[in-house]
PDB file of N, CA and C in Angstrom:
ATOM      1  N   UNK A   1     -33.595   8.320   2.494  1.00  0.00           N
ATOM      2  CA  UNK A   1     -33.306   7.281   3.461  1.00  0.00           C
ATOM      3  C   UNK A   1     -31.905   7.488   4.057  1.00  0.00           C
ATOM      4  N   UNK A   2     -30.905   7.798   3.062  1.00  0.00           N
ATOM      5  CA  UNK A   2     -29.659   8.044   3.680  1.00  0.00           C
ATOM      6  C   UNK A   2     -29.095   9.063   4.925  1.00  0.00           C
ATOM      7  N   UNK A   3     -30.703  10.367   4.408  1.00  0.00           N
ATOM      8  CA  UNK A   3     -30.658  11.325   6.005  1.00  0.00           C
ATOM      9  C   UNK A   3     -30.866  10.771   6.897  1.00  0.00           C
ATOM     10  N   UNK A   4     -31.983  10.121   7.081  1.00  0.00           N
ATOM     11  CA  UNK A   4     -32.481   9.126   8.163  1.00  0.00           C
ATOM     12  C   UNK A   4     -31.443   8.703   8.954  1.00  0.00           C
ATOM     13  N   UNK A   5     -30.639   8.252   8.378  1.00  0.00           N
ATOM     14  CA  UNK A   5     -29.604   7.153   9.350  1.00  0.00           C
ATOM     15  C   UNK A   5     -28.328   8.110   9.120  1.00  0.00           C
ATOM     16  N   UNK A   6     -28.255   8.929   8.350  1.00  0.00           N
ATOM     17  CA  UNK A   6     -27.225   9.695   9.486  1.00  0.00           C
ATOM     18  C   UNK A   6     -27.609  10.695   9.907  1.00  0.00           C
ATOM     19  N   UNK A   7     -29.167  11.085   9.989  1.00  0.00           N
ATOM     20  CA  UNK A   7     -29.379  11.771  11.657  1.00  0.00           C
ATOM     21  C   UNK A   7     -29.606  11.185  12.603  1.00  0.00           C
ATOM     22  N   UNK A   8     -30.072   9.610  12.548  1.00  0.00           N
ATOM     23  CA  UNK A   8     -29.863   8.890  13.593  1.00  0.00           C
ATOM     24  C   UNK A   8     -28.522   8.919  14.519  1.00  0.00           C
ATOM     25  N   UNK A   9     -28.082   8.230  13.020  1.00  0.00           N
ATOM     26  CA  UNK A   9     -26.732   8.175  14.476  1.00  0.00           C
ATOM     27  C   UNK A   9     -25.875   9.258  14.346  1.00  0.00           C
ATOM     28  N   UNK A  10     -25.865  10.641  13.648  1.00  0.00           N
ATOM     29  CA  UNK A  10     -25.215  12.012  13.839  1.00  0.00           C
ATOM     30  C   UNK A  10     -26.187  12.847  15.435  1.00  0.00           C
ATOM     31  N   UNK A  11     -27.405  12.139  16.114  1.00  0.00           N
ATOM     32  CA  UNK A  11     -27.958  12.670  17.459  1.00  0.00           C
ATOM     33  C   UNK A  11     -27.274  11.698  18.299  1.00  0.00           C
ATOM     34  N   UNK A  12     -26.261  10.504  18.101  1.00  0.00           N
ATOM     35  CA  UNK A  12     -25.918   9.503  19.524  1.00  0.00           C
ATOM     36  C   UNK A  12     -24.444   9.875  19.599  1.00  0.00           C
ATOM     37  N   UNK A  13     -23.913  10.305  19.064  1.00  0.00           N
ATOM     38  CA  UNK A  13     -22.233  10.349  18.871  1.00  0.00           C
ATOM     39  C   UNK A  13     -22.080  11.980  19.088  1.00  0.00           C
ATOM     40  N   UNK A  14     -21.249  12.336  19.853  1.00  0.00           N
ATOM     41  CA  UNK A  14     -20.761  13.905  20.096  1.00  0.00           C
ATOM     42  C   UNK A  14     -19.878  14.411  19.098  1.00  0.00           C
ATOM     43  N   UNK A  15     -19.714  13.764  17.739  1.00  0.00           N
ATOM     44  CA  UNK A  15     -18.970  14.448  17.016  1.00  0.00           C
ATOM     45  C   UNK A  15     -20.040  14.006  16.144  1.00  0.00           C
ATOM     46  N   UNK A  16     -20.925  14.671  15.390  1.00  0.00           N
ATOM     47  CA  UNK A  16     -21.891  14.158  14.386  1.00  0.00           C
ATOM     48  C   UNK A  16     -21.181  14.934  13.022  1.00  0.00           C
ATOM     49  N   UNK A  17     -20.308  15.607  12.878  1.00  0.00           N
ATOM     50  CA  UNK A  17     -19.526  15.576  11.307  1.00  0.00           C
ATOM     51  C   UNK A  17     -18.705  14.569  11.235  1.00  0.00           C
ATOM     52  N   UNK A  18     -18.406  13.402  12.013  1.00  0.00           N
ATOM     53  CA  UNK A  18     -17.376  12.464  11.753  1.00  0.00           C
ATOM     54  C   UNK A  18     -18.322  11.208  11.244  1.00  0.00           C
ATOM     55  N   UNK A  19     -19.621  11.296  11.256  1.00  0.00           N
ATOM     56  CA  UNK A  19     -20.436  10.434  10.811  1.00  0.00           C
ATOM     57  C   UNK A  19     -20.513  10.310   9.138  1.00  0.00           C
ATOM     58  N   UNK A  20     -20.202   9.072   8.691  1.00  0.00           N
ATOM     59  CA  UNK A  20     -20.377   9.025   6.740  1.00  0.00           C
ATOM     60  C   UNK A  20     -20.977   8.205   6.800  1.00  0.00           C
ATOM     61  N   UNK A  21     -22.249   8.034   6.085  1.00  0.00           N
ATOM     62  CA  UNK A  21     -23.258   7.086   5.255  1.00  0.00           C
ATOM     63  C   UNK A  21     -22.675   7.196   3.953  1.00  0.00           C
ATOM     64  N   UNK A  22     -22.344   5.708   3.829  1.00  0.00           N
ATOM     65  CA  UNK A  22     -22.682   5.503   2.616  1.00  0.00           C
ATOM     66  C   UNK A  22     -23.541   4.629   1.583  1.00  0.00           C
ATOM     67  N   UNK A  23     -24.078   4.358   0.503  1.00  0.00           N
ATOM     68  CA  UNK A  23     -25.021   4.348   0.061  1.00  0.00           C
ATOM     69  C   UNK A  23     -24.258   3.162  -1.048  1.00  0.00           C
ATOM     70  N   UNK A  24     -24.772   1.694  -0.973  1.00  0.00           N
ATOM     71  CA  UNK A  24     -25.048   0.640  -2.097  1.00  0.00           C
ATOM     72  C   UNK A  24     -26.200   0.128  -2.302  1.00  0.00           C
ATOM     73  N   UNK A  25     -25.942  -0.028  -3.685  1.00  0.00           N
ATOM     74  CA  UNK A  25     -27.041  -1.391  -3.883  1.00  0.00           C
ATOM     75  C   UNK A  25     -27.181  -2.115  -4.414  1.00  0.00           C
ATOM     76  N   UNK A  26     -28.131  -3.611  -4.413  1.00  0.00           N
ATOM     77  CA  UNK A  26     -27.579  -4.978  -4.993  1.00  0.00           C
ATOM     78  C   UNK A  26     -29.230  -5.367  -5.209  1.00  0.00           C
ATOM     79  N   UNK A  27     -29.330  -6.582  -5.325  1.00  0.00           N
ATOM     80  CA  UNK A  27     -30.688  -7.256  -5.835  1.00  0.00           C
ATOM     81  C   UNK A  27     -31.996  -6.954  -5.126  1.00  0.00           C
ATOM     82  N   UNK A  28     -31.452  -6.873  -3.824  1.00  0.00           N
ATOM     83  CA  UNK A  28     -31.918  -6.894  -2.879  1.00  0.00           C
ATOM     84  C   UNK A  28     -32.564  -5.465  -2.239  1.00  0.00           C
ATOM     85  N   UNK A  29     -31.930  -4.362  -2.222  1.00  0.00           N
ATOM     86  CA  UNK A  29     -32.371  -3.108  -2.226  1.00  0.00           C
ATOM     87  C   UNK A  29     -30.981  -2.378  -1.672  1.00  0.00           C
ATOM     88  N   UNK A  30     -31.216  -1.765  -0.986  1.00  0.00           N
ATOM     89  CA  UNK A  30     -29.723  -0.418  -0.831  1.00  0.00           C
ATOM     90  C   UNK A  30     -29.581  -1.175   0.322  1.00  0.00           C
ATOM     91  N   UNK A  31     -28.289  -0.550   0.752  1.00  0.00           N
ATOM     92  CA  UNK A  31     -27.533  -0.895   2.409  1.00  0.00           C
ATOM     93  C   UNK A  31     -26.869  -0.177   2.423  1.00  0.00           C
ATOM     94  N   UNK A  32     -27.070   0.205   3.546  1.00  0.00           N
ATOM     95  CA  UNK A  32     -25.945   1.633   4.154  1.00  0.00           C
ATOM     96  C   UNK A  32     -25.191   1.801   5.198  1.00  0.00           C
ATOM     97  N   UNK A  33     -23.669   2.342   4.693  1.00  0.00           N
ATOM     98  CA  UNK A  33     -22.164   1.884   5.479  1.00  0.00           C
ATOM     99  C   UNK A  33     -22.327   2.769   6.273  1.00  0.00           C
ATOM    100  N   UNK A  34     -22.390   2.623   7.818  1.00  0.00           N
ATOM    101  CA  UNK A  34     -22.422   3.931   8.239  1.00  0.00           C
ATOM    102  C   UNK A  34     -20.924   3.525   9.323  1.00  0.00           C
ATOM    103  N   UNK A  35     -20.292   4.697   9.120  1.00  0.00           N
ATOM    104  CA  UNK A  35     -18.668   4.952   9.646  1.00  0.00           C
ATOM    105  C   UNK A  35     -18.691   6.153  10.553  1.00  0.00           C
ATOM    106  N   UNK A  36     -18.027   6.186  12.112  1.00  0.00           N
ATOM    107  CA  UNK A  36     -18.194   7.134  13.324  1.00  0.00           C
ATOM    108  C   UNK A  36     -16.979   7.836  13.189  1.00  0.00           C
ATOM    109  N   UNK A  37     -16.800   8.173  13.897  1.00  0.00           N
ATOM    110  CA  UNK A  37     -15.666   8.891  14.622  1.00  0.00           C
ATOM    111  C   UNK A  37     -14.570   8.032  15.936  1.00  0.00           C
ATOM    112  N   UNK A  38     -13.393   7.736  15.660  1.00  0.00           N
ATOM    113  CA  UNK A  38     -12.873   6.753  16.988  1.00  0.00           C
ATOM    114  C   UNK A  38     -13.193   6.911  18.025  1.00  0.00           C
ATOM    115  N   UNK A  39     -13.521   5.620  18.795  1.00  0.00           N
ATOM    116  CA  UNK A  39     -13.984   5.231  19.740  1.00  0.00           C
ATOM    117  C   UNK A  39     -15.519   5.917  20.149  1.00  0.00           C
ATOM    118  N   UNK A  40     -16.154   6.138  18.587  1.00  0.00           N
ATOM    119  CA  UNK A  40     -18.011   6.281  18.878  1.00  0.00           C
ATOM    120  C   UNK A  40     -18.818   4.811  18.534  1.00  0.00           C
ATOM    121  N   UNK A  41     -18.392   4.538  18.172  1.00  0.00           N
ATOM    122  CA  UNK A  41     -18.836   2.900  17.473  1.00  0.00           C
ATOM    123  C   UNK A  41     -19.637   2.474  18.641  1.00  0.00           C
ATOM    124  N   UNK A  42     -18.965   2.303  19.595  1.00  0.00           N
ATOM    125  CA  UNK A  42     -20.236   1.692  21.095  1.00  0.00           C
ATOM    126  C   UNK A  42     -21.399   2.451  20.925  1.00  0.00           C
ATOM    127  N   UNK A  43     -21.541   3.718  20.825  1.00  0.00           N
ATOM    128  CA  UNK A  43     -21.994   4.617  21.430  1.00  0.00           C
ATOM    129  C   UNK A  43     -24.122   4.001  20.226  1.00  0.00           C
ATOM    130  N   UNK A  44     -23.124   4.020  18.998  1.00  0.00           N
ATOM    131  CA  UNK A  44     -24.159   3.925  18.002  1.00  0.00           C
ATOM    132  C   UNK A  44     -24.493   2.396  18.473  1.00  0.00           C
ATOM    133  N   UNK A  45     -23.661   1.595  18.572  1.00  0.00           N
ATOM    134  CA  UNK A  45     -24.086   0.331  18.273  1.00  0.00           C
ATOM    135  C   UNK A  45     -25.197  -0.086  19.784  1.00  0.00           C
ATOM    136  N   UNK A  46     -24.843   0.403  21.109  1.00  0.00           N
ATOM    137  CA  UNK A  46     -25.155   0.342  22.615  1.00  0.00           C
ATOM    138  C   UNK A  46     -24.911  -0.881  23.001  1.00  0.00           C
ATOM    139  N   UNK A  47     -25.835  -0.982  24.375  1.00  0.00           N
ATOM    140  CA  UNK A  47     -24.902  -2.177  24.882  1.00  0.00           C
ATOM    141  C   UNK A  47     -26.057  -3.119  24.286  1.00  0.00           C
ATOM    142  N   UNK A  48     -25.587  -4.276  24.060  1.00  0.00           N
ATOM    143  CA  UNK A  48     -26.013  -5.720  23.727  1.00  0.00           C
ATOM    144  C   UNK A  48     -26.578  -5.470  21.964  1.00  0.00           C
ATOM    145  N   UNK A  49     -26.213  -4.119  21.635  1.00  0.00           N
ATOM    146  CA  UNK A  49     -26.472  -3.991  19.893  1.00  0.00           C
ATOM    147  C   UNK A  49     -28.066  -3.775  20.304  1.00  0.00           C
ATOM    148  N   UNK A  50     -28.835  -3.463  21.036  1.00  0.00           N
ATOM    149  CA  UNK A  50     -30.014  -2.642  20.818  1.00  0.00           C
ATOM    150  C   UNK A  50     -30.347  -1.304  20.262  1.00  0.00           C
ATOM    151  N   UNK A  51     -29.019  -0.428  20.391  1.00  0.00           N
ATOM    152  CA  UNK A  51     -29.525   1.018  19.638  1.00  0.00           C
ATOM    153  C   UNK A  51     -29.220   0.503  18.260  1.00  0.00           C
ATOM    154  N   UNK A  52     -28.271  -0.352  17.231  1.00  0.00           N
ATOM    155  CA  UNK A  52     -28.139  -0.603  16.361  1.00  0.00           C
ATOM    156  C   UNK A  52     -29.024  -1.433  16.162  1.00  0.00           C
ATOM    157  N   UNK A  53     -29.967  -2.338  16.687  1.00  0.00           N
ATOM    158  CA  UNK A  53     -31.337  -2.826  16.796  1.00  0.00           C
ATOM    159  C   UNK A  53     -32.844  -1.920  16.220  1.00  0.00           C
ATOM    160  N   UNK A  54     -32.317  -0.925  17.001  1.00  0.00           N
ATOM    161  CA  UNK A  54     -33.640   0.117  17.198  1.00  0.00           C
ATOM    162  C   UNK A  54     -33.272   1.309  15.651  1.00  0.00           C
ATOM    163  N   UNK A  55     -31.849   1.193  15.441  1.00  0.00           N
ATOM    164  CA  UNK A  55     -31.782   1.918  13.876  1.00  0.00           C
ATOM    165  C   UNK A  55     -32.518   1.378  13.143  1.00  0.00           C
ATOM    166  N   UNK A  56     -31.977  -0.123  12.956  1.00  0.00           N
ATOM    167  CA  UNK A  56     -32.267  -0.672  11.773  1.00  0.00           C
ATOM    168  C   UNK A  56     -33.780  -0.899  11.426  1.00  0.00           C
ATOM    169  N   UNK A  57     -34.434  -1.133  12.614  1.00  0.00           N
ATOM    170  CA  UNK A  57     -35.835  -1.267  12.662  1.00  0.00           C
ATOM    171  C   UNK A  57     -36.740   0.111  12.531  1.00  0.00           C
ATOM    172  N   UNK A  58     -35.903   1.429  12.834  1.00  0.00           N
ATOM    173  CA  UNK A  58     -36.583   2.845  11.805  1.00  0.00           C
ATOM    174  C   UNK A  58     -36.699   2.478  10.407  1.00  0.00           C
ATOM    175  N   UNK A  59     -35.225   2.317   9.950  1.00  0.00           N
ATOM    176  CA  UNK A  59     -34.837   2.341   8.490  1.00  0.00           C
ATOM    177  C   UNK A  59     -35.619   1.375   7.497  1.00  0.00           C
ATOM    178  N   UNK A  60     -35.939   0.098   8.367  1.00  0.00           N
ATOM    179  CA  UNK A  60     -36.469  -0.856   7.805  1.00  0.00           C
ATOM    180  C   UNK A  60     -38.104  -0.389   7.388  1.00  0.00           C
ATOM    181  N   UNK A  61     -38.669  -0.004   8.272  1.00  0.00           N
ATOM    182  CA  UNK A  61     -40.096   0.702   8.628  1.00  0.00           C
ATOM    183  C   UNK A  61     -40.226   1.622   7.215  1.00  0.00           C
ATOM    184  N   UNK A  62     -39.095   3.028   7.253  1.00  0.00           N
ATOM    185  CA  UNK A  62     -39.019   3.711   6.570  1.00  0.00           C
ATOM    186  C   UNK A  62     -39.247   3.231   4.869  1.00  0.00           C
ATOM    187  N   UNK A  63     -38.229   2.361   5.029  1.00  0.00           N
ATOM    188  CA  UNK A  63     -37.647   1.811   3.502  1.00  0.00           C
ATOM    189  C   UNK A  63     -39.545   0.634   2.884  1.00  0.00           C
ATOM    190  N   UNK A  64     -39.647   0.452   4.069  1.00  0.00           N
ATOM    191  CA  UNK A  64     -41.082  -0.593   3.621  1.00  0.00           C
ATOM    192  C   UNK A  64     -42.262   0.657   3.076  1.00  0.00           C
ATOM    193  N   UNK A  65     -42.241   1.724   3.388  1.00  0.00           N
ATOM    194  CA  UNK A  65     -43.505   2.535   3.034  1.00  0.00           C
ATOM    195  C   UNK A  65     -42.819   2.808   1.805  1.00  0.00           C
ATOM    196  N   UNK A  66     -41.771   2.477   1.036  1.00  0.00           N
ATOM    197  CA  UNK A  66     -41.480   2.454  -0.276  1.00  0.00           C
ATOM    198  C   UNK A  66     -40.902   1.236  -1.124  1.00  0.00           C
ATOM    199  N   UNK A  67     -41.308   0.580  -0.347  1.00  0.00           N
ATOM    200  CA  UNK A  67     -41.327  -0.680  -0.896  1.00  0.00           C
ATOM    201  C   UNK A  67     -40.144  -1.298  -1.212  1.00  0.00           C
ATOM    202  N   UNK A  68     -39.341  -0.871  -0.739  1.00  0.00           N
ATOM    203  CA  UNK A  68     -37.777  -1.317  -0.367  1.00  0.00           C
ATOM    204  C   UNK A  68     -37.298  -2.217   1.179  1.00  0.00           C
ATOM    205  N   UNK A  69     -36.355  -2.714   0.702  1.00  0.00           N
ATOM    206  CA  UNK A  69     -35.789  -3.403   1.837  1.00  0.00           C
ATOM    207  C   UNK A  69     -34.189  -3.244   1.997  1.00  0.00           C
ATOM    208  N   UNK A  70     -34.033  -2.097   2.990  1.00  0.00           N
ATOM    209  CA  UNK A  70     -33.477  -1.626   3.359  1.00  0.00           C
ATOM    210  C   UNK A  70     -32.622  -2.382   4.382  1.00  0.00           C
ATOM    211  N   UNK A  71     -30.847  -1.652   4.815  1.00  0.00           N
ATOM    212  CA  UNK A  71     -30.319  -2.637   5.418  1.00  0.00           C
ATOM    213  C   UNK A  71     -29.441  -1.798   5.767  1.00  0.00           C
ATOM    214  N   UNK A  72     -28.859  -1.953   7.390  1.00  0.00           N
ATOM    215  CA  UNK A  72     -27.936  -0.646   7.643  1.00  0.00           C
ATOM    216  C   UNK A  72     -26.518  -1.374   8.345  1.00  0.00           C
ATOM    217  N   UNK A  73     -25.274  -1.384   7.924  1.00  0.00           N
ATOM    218  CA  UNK A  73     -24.388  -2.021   8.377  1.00  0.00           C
ATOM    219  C   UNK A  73     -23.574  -1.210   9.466  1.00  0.00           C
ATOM    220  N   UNK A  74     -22.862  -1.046  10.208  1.00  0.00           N
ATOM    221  CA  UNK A  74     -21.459  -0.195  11.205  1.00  0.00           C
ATOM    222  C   UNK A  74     -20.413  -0.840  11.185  1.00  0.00           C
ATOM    223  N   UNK A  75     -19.554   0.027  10.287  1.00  0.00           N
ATOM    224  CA  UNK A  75     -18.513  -0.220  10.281  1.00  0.00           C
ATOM    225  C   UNK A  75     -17.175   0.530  10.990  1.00  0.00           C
ATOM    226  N   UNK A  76     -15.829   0.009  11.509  1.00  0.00           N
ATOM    227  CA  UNK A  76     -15.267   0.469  12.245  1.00  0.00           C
ATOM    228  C   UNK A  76     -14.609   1.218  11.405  1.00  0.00           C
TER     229      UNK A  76
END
């Protein structure tokens, strides 16, 4: 799951080695920190938070065919 979302957002950002997932988890299932490169943060998040919309709703998809509930945060 953790490739998932950082090949997601390592294909929207022009520096895709500045991309870090990172990986917790709590009662609830994993959540994952994902951290850009300065001034890529728009780029992942888009305008009105639909590409960060359209992540979370892969990951979520993904994480349900294993019976997890999955959760993807962006952080600056």
């Amino acid at each position: 799951m953790k490739e998932l979302v950082e090949f997601l957002c390592g294909e929207l950002v022009e520096d895709p080695d500045a991309v870090q997932v990172t990986e917790s988890f709590d009662e609830r299932g994993p959540t994952y920190h994902v951290t850009v490169g300065p001034g890529e943060l728009g780029k992942v998040i888009g305008r009105g938070g639909r590409t960060a919309k359209a992540i979370r709703t892969v990951v979520r998809a993904a994480a349900s065919r294993q019976r997890l509930a999955a959760r993807v945060d962006f952080e600056d």
